[in-house]
PDB file of N, CA and C in Angstrom:
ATOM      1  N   UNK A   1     109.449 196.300  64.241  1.00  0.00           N
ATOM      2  CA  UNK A   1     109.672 195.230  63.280  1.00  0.00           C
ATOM      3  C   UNK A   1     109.851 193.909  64.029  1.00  0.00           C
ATOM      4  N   UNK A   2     109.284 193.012  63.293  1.00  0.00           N
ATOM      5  CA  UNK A   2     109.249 191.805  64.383  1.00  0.00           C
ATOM      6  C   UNK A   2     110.747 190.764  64.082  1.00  0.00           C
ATOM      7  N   UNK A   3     110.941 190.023  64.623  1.00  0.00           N
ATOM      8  CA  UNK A   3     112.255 189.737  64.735  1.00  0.00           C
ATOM      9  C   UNK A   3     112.459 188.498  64.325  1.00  0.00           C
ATOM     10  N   UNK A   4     113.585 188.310  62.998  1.00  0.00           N
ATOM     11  CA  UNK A   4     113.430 187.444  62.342  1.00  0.00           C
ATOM     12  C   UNK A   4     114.601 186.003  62.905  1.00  0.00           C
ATOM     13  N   UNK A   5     114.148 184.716  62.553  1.00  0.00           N
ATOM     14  CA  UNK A   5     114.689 183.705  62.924  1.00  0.00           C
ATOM     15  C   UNK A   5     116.473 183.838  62.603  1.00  0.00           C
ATOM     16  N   UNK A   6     116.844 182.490  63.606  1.00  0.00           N
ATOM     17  CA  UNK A   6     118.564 182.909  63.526  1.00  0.00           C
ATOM     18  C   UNK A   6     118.616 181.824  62.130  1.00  0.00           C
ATOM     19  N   UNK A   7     117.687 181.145  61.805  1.00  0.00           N
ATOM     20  CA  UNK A   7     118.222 180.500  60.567  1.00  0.00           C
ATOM     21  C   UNK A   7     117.847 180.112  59.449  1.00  0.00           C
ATOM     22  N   UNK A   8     116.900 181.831  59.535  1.00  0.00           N
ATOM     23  CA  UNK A   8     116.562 182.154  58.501  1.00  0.00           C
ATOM     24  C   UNK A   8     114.885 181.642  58.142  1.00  0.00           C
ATOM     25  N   UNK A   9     114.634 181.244  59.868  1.00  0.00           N
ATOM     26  CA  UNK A   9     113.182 180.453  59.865  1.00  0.00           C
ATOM     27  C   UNK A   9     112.734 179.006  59.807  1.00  0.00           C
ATOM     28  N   UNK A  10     114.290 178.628  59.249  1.00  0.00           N
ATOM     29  CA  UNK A  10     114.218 177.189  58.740  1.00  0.00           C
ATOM     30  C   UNK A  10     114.597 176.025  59.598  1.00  0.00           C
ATOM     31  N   UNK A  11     113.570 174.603  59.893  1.00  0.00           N
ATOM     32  CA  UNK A  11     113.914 174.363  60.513  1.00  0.00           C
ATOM     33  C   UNK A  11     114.557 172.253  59.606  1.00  0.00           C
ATOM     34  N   UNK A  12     114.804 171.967  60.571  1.00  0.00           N
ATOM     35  CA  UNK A  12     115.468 170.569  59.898  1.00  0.00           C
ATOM     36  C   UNK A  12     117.092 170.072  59.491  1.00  0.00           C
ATOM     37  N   UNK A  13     116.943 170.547  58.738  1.00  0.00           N
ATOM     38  CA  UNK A  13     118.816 169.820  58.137  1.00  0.00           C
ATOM     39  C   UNK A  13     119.339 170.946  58.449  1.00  0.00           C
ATOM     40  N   UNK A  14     119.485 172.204  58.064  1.00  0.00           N
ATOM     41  CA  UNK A  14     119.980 173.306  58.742  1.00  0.00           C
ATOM     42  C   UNK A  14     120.174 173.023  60.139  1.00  0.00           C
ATOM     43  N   UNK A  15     119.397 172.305  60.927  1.00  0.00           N
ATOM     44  CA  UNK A  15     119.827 172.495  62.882  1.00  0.00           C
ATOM     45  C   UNK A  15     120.651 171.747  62.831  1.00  0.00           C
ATOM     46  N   UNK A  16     121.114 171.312  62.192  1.00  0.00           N
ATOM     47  CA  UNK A  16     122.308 170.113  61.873  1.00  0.00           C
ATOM     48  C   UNK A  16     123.674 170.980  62.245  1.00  0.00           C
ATOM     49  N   UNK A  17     124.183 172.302  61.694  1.00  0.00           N
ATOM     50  CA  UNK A  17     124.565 172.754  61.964  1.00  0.00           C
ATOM     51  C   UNK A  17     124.971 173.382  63.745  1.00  0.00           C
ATOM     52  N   UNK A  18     123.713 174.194  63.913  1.00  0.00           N
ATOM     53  CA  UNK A  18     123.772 174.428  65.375  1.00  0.00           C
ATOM     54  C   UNK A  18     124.038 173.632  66.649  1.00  0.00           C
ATOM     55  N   UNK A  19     124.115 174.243  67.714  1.00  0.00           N
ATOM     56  CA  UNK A  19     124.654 172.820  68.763  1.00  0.00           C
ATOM     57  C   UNK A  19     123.322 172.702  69.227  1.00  0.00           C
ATOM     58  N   UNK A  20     123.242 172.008  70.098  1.00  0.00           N
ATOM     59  CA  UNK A  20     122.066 171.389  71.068  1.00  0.00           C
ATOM     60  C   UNK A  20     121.655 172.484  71.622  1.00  0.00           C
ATOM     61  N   UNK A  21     122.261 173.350  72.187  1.00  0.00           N
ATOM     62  CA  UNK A  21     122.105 174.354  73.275  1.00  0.00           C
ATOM     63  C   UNK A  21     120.811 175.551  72.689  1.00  0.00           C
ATOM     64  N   UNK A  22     121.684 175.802  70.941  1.00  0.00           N
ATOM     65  CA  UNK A  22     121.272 176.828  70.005  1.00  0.00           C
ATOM     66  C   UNK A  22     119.767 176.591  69.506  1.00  0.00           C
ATOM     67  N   UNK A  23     119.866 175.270  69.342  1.00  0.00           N
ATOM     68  CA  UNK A  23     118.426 174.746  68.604  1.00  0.00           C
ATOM     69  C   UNK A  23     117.471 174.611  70.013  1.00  0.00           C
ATOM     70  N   UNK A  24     117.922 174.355  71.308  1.00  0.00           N
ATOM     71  CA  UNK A  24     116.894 174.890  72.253  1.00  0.00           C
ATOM     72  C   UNK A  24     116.756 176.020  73.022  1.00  0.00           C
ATOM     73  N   UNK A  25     117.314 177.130  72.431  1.00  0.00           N
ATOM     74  CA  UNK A  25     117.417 178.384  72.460  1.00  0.00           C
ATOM     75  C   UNK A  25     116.276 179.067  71.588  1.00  0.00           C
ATOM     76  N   UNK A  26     116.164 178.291  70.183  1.00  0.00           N
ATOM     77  CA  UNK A  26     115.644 178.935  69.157  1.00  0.00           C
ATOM     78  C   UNK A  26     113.934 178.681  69.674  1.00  0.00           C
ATOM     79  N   UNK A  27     113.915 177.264  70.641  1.00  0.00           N
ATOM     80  CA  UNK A  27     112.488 176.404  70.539  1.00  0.00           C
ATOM     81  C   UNK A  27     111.950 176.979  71.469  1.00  0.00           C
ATOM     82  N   UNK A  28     113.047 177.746  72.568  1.00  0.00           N
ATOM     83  CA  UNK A  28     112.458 179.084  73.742  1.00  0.00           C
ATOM     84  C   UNK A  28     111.612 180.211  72.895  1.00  0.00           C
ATOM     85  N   UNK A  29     112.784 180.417  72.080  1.00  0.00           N
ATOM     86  CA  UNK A  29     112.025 181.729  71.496  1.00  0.00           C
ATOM     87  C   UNK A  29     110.942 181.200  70.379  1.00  0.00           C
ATOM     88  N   UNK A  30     111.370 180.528  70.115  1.00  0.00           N
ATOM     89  CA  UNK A  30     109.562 180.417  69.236  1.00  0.00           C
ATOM     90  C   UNK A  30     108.372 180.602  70.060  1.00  0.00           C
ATOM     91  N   UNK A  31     108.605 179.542  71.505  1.00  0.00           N
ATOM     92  CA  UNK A  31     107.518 179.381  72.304  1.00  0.00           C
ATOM     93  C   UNK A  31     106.991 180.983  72.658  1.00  0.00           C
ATOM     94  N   UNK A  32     107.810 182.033  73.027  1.00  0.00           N
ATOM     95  CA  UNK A  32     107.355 182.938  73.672  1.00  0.00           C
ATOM     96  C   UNK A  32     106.874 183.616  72.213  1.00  0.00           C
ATOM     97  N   UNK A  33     107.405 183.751  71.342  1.00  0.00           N
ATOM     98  CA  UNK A  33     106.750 184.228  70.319  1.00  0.00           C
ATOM     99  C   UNK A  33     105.344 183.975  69.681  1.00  0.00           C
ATOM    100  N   UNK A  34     104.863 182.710  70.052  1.00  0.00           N
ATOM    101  CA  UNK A  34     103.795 182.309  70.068  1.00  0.00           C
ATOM    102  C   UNK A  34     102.900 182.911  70.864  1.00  0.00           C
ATOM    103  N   UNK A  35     103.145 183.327  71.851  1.00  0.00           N
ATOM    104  CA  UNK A  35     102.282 183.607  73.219  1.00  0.00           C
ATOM    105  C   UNK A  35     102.095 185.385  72.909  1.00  0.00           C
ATOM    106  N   UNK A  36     102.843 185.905  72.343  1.00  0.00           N
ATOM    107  CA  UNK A  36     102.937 187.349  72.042  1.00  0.00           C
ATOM    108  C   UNK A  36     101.300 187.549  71.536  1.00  0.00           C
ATOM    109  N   UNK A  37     100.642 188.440  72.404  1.00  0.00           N
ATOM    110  CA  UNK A  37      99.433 188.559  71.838  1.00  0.00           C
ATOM    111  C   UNK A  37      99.285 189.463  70.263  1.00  0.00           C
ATOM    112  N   UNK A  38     100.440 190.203  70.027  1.00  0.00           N
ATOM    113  CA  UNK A  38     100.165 190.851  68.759  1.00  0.00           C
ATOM    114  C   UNK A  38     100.683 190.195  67.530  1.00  0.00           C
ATOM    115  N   UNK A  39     100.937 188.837  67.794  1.00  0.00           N
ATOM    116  CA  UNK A  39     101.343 188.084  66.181  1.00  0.00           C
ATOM    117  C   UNK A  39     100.211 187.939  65.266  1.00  0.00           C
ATOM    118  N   UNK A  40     100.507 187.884  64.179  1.00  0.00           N
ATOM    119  CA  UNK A  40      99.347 187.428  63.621  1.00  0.00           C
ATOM    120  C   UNK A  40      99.362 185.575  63.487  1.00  0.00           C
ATOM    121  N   UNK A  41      98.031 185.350  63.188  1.00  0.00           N
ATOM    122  CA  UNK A  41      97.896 183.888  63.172  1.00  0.00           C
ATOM    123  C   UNK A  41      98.581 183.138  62.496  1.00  0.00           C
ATOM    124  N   UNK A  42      98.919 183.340  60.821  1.00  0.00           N
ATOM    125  CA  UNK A  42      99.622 183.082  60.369  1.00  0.00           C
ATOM    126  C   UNK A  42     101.126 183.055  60.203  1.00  0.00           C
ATOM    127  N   UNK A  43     101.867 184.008  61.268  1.00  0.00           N
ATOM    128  CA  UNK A  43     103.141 183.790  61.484  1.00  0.00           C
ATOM    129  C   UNK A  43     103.180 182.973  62.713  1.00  0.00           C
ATOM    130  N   UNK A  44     102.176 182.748  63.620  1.00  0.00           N
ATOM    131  CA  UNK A  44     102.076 182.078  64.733  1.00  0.00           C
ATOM    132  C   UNK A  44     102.249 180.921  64.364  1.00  0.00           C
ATOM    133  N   UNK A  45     101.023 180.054  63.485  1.00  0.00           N
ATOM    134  CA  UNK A  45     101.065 179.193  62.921  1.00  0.00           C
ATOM    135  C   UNK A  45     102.616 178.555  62.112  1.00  0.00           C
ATOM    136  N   UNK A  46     103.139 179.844  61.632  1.00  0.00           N
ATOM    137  CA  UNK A  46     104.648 179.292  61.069  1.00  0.00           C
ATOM    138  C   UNK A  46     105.294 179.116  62.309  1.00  0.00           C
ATOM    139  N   UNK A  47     105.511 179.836  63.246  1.00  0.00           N
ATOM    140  CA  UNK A  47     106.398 179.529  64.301  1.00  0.00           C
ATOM    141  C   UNK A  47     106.496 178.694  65.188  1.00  0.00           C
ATOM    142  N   UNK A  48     104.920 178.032  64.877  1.00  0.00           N
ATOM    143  CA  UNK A  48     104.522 176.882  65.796  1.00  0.00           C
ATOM    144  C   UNK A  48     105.061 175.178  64.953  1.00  0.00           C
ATOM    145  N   UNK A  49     104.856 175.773  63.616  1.00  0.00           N
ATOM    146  CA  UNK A  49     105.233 174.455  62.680  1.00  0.00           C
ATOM    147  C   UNK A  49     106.773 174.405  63.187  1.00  0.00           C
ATOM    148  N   UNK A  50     107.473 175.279  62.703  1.00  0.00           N
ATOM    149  CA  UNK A  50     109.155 175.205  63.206  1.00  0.00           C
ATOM    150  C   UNK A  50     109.180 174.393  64.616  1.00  0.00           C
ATOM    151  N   UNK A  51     108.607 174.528  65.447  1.00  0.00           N
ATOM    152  CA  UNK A  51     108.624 174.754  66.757  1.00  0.00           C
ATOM    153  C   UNK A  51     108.560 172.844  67.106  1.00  0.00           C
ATOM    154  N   UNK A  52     106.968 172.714  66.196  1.00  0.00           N
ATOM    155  CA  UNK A  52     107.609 171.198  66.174  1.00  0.00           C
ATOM    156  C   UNK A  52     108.230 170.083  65.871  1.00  0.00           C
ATOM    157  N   UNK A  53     108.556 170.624  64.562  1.00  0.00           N
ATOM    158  CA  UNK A  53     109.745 170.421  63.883  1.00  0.00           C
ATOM    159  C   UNK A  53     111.348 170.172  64.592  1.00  0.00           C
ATOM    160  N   UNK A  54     111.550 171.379  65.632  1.00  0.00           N
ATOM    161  CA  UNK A  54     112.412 171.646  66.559  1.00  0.00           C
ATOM    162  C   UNK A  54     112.896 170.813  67.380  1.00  0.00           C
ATOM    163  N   UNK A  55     111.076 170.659  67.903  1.00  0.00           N
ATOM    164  CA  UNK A  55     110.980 169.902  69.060  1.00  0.00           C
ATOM    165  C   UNK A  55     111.272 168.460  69.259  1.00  0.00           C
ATOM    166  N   UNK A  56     110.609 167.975  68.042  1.00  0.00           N
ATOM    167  CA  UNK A  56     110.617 166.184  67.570  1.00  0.00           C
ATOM    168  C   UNK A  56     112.155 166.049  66.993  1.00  0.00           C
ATOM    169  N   UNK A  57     112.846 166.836  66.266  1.00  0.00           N
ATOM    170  CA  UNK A  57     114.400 166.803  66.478  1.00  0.00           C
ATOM    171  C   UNK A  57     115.540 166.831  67.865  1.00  0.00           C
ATOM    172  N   UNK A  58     114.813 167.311  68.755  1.00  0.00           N
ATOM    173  CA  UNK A  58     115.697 167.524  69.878  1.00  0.00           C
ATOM    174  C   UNK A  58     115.325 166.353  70.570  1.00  0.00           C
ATOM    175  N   UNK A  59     114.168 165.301  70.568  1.00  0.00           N
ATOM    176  CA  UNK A  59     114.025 164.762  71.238  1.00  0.00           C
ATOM    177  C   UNK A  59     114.616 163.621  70.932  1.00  0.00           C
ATOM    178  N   UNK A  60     114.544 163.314  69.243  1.00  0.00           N
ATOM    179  CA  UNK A  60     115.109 162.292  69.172  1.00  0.00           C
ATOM    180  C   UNK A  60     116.844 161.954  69.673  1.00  0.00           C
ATOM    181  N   UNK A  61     117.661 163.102  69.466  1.00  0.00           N
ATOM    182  CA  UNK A  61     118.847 163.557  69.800  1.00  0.00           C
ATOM    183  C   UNK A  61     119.009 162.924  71.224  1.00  0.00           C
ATOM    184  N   UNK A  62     118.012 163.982  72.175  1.00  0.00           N
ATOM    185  CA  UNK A  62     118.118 163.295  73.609  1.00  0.00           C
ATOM    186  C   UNK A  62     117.973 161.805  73.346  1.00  0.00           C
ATOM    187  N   UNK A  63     117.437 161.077  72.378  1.00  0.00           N
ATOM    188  CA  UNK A  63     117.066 159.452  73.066  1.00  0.00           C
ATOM    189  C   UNK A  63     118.081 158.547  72.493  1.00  0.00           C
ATOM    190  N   UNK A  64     118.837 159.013  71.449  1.00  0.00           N
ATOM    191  CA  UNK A  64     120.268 158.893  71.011  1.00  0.00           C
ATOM    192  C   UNK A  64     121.205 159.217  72.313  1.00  0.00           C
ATOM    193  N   UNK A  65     121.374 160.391  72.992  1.00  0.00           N
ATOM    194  CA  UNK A  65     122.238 160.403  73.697  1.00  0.00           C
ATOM    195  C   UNK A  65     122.240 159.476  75.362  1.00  0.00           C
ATOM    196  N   UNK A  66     120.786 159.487  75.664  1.00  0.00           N
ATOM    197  CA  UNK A  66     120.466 158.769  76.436  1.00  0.00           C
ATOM    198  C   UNK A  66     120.829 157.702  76.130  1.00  0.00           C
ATOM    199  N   UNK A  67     120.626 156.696  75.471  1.00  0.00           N
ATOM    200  CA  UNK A  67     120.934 155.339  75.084  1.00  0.00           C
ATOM    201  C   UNK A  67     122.857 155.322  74.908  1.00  0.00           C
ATOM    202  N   UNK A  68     123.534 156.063  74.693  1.00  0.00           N
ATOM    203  CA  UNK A  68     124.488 156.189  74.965  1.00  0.00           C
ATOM    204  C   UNK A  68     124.930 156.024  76.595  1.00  0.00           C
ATOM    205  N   UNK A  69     124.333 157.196  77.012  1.00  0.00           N
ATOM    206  CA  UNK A  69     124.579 156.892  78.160  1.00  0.00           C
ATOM    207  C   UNK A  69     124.496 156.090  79.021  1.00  0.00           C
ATOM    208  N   UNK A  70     123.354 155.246  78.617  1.00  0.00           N
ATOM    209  CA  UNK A  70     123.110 153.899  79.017  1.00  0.00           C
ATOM    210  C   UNK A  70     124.076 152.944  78.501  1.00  0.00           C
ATOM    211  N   UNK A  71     124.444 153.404  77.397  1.00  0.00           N
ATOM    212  CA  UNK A  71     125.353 151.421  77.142  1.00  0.00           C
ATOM    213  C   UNK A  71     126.627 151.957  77.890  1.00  0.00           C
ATOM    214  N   UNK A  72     127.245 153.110  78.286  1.00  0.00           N
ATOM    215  CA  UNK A  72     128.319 153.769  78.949  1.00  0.00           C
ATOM    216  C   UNK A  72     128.260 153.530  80.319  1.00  0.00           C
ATOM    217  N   UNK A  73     127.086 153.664  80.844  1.00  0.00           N
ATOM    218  CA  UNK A  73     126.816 153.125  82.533  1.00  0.00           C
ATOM    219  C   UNK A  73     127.230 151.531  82.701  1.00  0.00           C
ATOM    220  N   UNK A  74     126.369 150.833  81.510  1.00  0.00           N
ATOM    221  CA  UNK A  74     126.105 149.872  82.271  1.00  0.00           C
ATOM    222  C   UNK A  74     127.746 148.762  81.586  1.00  0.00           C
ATOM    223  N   UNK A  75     128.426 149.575  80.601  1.00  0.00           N
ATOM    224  CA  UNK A  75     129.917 148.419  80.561  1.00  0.00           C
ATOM    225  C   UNK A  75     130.822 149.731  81.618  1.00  0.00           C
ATOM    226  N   UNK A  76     130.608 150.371  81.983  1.00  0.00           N
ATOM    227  CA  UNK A  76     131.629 151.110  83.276  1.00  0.00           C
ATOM    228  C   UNK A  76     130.982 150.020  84.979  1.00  0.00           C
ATOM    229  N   UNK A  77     129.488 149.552  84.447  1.00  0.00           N
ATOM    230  CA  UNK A  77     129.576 148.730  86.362  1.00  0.00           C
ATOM    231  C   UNK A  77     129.786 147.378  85.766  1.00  0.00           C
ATOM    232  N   UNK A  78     129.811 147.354  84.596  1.00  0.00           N
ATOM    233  CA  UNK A  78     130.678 145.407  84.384  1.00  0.00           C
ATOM    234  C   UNK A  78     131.847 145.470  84.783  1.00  0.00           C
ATOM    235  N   UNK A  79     133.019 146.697  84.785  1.00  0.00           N
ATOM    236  CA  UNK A  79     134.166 146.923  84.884  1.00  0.00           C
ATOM    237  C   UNK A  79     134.490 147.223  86.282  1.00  0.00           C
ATOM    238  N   UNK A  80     133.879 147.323  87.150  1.00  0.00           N
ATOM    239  CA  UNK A  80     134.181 148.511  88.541  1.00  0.00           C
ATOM    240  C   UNK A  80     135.076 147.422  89.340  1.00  0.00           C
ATOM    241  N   UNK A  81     134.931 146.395  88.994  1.00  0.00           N
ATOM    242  CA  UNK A  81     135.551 145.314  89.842  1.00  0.00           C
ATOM    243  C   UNK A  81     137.755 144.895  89.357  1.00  0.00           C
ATOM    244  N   UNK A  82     137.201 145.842  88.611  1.00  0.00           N
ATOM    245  CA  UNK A  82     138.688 145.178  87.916  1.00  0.00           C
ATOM    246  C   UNK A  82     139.700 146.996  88.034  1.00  0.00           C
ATOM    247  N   UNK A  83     140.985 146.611  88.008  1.00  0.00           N
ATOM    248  CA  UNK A  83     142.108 147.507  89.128  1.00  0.00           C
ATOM    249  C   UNK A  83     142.256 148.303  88.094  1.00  0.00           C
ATOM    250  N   UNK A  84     142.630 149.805  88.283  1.00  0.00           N
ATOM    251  CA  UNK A  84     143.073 150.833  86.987  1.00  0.00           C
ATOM    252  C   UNK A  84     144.613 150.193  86.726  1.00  0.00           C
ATOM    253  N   UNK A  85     144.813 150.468  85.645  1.00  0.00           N
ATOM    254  CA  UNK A  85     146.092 149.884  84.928  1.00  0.00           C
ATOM    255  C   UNK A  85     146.909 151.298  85.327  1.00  0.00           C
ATOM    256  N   UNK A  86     146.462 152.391  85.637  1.00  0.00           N
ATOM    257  CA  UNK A  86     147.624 153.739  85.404  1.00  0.00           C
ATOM    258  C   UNK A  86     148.400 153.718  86.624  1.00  0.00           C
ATOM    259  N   UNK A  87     147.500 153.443  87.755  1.00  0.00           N
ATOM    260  CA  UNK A  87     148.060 153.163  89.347  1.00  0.00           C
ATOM    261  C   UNK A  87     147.736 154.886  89.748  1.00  0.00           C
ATOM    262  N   UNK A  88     146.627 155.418  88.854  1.00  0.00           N
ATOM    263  CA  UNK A  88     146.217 156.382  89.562  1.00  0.00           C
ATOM    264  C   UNK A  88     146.122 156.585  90.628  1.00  0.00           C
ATOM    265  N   UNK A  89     145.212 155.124  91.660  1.00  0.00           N
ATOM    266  CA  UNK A  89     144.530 155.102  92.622  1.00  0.00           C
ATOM    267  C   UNK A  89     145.094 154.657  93.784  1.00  0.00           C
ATOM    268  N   UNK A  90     146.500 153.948  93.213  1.00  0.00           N
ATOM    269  CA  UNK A  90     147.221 153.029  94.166  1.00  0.00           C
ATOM    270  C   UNK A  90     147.528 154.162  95.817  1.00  0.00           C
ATOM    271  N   UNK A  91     147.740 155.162  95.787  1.00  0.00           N
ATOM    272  CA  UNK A  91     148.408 156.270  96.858  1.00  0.00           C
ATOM    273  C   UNK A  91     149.358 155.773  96.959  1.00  0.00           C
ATOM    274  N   UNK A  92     150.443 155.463  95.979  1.00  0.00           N
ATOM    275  CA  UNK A  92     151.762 155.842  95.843  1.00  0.00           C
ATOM    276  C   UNK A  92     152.693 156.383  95.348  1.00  0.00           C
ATOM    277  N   UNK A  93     151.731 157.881  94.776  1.00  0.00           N
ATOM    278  CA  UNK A  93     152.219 158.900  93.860  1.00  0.00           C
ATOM    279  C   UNK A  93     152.233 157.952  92.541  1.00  0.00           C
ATOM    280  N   UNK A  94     152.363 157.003  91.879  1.00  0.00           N
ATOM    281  CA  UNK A  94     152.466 156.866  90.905  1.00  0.00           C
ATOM    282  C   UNK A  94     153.119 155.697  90.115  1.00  0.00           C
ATOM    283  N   UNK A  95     153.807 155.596  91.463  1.00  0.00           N
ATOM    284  CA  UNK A  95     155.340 154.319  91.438  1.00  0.00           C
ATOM    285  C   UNK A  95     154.256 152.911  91.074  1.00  0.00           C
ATOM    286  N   UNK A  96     154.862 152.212  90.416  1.00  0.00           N
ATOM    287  CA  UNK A  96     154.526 150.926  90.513  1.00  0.00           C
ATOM    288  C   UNK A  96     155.645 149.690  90.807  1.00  0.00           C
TER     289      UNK A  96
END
């Protein structure tokens, strides 16, 4: 019996749910499921639609998080010049 999706096949507002990790877990296994020489075309074809569906969701995610990370880099080197307030760094245990 061939082995059915974790979400039920469906892809879109449902991955909303799952984490990042899960929804490129699922886009592994589609891929190899695709490649399975005994699928038929038409479930191939479904698994391939999900797949980019999947795919064009995860990417946008990455370019959201990227751009994060970018406005996070670049106000942490506007800042590098200026002293921690906790006296983490001072090496005097702590004392101020």
């Amino acid at each position: 019996m061939a082995k059915t999706a974790k979400n039920g096949g469906k892809a879109g507002n449902e991955n909303k749910k799952e984490s990042f990790e899960e929804r490129l877990e699922r886009l592994e296994e589609l891929g190899e499921r695709i490649r399975e020489t005994d699928i038929p075309l038409e479930k191939a074809l479904k698994a391939f639609e999900e797949g980019v569906v999947l795919a064009r969701t995860l990417e946008k995610e990455l370019d959201k998080i990227e751009s994060r990370v970018e406005i996070l880099k670049n106000s942490t080197d506007a800042k590098t010049s200026e002293v921690p307030e906790l006296g983490l760094f001072d090496g005097d245990d702590g004392e101020q």
